[in-house]
PDB file of N, CA and C in Angstrom:
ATOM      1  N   UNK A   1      89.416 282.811  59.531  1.00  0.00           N
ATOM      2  CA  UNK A   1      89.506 282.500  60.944  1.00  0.00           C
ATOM      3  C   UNK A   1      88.712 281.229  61.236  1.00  0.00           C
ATOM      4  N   UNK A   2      89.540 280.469  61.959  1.00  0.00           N
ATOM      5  CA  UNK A   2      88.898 279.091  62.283  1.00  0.00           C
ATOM      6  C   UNK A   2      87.892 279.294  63.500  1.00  0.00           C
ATOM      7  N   UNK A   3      86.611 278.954  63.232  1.00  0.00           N
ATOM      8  CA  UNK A   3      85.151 278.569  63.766  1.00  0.00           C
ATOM      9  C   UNK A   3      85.703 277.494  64.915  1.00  0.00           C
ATOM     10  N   UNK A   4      85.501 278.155  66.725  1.00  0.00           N
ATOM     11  CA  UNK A   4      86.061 276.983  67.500  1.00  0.00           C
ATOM     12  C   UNK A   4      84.422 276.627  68.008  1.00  0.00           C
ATOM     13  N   UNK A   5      84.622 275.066  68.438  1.00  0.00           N
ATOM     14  CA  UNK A   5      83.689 273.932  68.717  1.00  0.00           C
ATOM     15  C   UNK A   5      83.434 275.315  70.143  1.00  0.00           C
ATOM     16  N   UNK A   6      81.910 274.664  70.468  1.00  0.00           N
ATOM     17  CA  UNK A   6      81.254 275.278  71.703  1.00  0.00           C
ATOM     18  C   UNK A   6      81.743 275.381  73.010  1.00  0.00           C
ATOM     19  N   UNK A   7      82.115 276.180  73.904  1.00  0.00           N
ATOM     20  CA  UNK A   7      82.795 275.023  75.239  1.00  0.00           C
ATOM     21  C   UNK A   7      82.207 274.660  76.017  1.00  0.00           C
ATOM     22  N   UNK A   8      80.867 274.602  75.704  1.00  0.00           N
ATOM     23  CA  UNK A   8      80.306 273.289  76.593  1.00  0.00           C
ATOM     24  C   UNK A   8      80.386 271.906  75.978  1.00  0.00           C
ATOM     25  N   UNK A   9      80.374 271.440  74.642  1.00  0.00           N
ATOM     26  CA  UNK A   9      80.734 270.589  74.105  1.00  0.00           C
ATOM     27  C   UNK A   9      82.652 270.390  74.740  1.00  0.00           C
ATOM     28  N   UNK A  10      83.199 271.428  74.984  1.00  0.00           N
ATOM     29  CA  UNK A  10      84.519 271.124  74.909  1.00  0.00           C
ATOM     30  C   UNK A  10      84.917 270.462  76.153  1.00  0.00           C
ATOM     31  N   UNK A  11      84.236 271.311  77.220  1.00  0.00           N
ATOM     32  CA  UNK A  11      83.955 270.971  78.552  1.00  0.00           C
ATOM     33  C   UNK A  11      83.791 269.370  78.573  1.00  0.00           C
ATOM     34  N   UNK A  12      82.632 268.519  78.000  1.00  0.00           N
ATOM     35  CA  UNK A  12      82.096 267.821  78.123  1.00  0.00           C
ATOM     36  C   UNK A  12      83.459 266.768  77.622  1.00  0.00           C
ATOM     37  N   UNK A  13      84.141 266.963  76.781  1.00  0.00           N
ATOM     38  CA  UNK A  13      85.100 265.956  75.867  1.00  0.00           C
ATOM     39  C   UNK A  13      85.872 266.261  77.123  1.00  0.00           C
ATOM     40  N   UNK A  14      86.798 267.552  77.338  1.00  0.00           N
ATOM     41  CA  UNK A  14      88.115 267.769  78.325  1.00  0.00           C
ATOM     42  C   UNK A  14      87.797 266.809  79.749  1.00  0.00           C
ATOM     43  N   UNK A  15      86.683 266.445  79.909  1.00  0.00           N
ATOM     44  CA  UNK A  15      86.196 265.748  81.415  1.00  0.00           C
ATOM     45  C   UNK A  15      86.386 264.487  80.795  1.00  0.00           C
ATOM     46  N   UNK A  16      86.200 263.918  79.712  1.00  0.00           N
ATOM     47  CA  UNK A  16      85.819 262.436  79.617  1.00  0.00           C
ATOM     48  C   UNK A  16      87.020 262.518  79.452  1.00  0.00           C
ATOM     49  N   UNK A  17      87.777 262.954  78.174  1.00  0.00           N
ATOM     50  CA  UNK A  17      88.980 262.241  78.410  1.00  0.00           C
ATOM     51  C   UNK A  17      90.155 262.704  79.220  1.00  0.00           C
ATOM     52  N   UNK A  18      90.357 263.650  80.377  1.00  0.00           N
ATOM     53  CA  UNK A  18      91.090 263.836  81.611  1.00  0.00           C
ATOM     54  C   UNK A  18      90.465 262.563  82.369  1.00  0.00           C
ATOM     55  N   UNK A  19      89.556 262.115  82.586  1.00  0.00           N
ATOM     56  CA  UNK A  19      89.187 260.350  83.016  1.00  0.00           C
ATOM     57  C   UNK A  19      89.875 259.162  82.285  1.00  0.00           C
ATOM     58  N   UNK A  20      89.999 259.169  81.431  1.00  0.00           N
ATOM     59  CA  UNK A  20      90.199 258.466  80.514  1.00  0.00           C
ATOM     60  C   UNK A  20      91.401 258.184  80.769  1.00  0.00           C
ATOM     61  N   UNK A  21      92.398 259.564  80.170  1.00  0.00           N
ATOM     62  CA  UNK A  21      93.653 259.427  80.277  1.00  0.00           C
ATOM     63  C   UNK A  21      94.128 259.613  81.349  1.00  0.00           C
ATOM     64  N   UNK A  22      93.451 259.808  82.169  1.00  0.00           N
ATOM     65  CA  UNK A  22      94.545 259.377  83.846  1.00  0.00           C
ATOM     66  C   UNK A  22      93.935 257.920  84.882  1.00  0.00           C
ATOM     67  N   UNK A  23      92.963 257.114  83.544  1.00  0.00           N
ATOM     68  CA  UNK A  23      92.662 256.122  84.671  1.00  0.00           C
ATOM     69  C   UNK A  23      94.097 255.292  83.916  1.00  0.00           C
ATOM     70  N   UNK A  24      94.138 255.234  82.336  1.00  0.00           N
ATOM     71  CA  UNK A  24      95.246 254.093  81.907  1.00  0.00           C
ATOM     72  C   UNK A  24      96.485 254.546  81.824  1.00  0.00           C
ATOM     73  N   UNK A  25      96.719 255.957  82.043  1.00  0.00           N
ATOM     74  CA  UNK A  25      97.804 256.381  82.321  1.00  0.00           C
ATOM     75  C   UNK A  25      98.373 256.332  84.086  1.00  0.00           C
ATOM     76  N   UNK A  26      97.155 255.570  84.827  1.00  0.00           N
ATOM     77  CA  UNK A  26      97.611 256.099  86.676  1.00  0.00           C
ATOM     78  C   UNK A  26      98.222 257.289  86.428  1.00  0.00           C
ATOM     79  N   UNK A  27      97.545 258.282  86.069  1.00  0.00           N
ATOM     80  CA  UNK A  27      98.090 259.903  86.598  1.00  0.00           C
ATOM     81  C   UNK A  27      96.621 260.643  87.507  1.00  0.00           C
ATOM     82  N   UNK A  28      97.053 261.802  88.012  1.00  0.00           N
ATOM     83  CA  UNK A  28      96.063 262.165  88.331  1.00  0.00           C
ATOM     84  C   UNK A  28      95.321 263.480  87.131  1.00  0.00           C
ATOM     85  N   UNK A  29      93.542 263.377  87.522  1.00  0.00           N
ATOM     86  CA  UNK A  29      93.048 264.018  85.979  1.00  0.00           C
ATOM     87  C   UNK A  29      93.361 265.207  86.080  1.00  0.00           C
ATOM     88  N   UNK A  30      93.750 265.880  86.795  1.00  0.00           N
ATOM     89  CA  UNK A  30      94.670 267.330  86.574  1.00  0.00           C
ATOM     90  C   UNK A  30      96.038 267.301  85.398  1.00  0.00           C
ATOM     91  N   UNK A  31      96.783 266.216  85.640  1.00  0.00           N
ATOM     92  CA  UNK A  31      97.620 266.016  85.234  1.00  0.00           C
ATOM     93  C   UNK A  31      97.434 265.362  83.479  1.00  0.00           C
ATOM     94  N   UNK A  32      96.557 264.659  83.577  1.00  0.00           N
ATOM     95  CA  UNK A  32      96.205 263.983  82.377  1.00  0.00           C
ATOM     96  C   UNK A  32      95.058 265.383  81.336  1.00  0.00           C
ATOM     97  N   UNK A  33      94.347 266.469  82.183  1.00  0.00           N
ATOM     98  CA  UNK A  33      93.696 267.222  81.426  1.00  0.00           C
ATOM     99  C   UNK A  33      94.585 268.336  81.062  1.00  0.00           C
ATOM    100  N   UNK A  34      95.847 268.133  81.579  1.00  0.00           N
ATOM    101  CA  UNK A  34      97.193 269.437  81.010  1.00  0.00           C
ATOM    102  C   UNK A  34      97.137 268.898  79.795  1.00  0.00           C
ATOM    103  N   UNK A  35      97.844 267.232  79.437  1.00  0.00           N
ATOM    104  CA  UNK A  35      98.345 266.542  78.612  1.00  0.00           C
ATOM    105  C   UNK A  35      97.338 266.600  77.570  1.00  0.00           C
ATOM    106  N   UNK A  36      95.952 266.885  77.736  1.00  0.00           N
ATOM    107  CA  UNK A  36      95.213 266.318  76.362  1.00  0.00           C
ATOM    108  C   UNK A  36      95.018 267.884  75.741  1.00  0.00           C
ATOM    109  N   UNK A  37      95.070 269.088  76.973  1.00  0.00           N
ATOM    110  CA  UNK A  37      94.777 270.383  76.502  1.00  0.00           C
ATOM    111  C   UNK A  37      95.806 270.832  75.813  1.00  0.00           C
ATOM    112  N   UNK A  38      97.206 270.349  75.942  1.00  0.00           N
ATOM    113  CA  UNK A  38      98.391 270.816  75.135  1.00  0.00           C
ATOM    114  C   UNK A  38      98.297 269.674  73.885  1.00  0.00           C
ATOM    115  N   UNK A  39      97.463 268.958  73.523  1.00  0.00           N
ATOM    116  CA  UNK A  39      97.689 268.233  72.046  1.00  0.00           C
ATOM    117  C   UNK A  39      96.998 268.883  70.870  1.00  0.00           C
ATOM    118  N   UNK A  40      97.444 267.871  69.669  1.00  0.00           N
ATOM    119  CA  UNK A  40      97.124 268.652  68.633  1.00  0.00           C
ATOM    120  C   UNK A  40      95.446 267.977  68.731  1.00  0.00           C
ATOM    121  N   UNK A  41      95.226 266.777  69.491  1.00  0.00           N
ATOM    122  CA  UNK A  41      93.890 266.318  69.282  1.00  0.00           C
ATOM    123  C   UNK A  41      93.345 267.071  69.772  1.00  0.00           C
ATOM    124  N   UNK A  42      93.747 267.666  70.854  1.00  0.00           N
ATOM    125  CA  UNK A  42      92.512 268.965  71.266  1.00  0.00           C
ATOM    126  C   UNK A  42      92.531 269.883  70.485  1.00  0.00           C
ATOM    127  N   UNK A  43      93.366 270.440  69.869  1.00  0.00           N
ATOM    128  CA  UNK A  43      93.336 271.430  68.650  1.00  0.00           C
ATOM    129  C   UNK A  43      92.350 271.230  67.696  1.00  0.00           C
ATOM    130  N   UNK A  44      92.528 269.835  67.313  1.00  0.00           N
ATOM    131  CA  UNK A  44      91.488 269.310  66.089  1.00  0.00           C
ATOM    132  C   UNK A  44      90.382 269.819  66.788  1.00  0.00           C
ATOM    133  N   UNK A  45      89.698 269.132  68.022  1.00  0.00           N
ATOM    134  CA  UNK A  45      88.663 268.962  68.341  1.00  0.00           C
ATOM    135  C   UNK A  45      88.039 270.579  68.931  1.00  0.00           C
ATOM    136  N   UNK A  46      88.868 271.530  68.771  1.00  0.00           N
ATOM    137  CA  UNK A  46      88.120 272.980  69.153  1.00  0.00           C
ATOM    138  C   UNK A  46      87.994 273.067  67.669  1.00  0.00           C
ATOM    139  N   UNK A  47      88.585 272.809  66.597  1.00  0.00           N
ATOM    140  CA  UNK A  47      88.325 273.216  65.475  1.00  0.00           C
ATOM    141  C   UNK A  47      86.857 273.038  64.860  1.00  0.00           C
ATOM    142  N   UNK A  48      85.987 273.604  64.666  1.00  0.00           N
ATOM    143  CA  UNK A  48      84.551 273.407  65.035  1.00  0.00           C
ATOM    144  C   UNK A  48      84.204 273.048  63.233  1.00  0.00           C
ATOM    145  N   UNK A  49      85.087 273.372  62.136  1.00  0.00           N
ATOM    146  CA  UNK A  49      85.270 272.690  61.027  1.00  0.00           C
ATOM    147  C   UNK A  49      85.447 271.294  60.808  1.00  0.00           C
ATOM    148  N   UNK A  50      85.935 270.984  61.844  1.00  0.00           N
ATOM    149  CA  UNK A  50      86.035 269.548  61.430  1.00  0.00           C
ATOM    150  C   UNK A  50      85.491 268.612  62.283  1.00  0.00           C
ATOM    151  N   UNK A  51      84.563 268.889  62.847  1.00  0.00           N
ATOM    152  CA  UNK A  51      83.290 268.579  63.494  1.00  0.00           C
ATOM    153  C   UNK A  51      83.477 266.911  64.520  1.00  0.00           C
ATOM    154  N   UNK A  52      84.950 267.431  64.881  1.00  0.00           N
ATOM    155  CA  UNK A  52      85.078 265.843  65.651  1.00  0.00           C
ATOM    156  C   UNK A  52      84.053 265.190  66.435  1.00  0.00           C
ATOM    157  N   UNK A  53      83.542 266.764  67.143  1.00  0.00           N
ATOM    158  CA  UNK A  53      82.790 266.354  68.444  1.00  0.00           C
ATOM    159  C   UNK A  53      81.597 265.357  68.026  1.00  0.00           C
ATOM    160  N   UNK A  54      81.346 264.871  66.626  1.00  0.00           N
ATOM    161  CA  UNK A  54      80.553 263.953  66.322  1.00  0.00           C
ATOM    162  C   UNK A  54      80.791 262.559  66.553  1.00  0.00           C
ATOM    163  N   UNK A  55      82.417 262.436  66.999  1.00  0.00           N
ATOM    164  CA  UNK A  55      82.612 261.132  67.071  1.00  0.00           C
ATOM    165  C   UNK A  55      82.560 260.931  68.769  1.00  0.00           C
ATOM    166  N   UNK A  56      82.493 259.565  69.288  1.00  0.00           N
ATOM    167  CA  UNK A  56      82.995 259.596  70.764  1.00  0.00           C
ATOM    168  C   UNK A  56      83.688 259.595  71.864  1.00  0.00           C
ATOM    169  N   UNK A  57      83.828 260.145  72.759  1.00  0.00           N
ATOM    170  CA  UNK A  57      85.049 260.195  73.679  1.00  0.00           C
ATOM    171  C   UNK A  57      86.226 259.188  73.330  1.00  0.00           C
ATOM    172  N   UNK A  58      85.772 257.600  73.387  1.00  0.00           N
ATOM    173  CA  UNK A  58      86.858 256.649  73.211  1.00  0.00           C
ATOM    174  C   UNK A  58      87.546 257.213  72.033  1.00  0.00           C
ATOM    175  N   UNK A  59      86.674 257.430  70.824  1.00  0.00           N
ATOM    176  CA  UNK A  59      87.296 257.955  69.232  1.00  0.00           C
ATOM    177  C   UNK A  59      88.175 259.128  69.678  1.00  0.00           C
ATOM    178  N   UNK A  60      87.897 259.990  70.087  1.00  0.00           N
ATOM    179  CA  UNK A  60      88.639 261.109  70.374  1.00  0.00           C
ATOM    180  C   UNK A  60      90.027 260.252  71.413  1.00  0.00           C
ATOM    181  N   UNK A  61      89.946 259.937  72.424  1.00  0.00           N
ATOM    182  CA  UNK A  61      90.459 259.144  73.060  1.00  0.00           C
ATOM    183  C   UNK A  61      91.897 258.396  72.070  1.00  0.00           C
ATOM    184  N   UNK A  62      91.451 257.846  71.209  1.00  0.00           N
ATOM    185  CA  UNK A  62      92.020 256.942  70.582  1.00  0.00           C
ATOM    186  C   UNK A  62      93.014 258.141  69.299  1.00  0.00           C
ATOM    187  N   UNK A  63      92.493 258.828  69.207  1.00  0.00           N
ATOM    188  CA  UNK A  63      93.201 259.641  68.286  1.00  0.00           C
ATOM    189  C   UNK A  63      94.653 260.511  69.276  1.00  0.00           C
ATOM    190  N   UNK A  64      94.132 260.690  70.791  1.00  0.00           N
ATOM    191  CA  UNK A  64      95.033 261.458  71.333  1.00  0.00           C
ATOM    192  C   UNK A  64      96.552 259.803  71.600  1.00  0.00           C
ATOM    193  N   UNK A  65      96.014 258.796  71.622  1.00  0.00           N
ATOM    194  CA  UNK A  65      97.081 257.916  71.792  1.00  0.00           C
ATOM    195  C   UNK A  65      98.007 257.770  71.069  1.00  0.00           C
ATOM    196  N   UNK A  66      97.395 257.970  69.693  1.00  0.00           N
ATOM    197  CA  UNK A  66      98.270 257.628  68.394  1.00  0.00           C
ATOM    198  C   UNK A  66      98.828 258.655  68.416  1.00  0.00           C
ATOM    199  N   UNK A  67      98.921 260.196  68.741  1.00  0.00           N
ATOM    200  CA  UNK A  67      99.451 261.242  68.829  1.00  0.00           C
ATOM    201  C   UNK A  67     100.385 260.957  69.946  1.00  0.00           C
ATOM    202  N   UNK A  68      99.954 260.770  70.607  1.00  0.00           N
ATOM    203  CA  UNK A  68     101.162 260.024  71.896  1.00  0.00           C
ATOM    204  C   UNK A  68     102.292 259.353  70.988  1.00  0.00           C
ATOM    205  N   UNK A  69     101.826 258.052  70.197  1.00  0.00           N
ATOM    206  CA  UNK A  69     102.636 257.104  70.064  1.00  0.00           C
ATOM    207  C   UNK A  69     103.264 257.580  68.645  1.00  0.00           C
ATOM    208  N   UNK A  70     102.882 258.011  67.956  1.00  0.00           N
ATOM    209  CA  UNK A  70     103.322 258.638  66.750  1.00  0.00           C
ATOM    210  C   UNK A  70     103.619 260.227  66.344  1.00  0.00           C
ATOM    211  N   UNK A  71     102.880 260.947  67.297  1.00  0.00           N
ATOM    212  CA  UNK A  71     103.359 262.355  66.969  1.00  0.00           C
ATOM    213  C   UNK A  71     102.229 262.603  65.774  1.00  0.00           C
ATOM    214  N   UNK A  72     101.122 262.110  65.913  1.00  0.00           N
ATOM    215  CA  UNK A  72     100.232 262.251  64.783  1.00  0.00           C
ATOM    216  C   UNK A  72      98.784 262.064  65.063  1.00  0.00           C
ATOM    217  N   UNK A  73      97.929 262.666  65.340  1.00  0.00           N
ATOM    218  CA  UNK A  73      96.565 262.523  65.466  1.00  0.00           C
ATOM    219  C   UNK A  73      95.825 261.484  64.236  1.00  0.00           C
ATOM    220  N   UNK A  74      96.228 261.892  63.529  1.00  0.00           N
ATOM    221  CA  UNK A  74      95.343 261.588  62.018  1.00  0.00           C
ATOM    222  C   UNK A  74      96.229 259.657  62.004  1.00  0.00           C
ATOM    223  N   UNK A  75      97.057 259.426  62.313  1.00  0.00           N
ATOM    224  CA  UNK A  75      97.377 258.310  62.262  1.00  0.00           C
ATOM    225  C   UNK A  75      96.158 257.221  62.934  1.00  0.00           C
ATOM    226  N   UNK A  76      95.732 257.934  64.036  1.00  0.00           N
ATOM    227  CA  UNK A  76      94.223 256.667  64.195  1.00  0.00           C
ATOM    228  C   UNK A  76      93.323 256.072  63.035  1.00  0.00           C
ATOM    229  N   UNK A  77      93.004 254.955  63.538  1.00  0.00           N
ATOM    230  CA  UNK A  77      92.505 254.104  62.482  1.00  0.00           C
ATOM    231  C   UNK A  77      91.442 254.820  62.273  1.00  0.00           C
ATOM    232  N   UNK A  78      90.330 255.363  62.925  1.00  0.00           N
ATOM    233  CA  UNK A  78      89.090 256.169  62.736  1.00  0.00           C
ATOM    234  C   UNK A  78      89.235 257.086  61.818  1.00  0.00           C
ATOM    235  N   UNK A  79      90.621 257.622  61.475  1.00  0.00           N
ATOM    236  CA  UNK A  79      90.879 258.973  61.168  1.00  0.00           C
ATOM    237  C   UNK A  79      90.858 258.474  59.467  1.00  0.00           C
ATOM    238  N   UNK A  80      91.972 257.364  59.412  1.00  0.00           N
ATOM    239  CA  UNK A  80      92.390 256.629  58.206  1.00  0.00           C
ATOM    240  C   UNK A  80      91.410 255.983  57.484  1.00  0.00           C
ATOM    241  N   UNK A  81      90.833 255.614  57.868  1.00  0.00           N
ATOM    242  CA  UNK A  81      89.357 254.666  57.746  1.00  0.00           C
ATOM    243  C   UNK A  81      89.904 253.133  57.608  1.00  0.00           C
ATOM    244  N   UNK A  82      91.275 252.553  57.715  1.00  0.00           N
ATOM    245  CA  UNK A  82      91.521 251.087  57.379  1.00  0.00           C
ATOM    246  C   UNK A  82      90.446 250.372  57.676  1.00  0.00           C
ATOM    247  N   UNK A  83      90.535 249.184  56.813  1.00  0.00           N
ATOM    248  CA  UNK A  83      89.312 248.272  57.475  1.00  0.00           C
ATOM    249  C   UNK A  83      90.529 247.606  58.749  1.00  0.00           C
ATOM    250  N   UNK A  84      90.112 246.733  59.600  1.00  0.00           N
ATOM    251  CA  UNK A  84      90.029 245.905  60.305  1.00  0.00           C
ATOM    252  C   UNK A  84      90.058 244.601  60.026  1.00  0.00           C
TER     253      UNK A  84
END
């Protein structure tokens, strides 16, 4: 059984990025905290194994886009490690 992240830690991510994604999306953060709670990046990030919550909102942020744009969390560059 998968070990889920704290929810005050979760709390703390679901607020930054429902901001996040409804300032560059112009949605409202109701609307944008449906969208990040139904992804697989939020999945990752309750997964308390794989200890996302170490990285930061933007990182997390940036992983839910590429899931947007690709259908893939792990496709972010953070995730991949490419250089730059």
């Amino acid at each position: 059984m998968t070990k889920r992240t704290a929810p005050s830690i979760l709390q703390t991510f679901d607020a930054e990025l429902a901001r996040l994604i409804a300032q560059n999306r112009e949605i409202s953060e109701m609307d944008a905290l449906r969208l990040f709670l139904a992804s697989e990046t939020h999945a990752m990030l309750a997964d308390d194994d794989l200890k996302l919550w170490h990285f930061s909102p933007l990182v997390i942020y940036d992983m839910w886009e590429n899931e947007e744009a690709t259908g893939d969390p792990r496709n972010s560059l953070y995730i991949r490690g490419d250089e730059v």
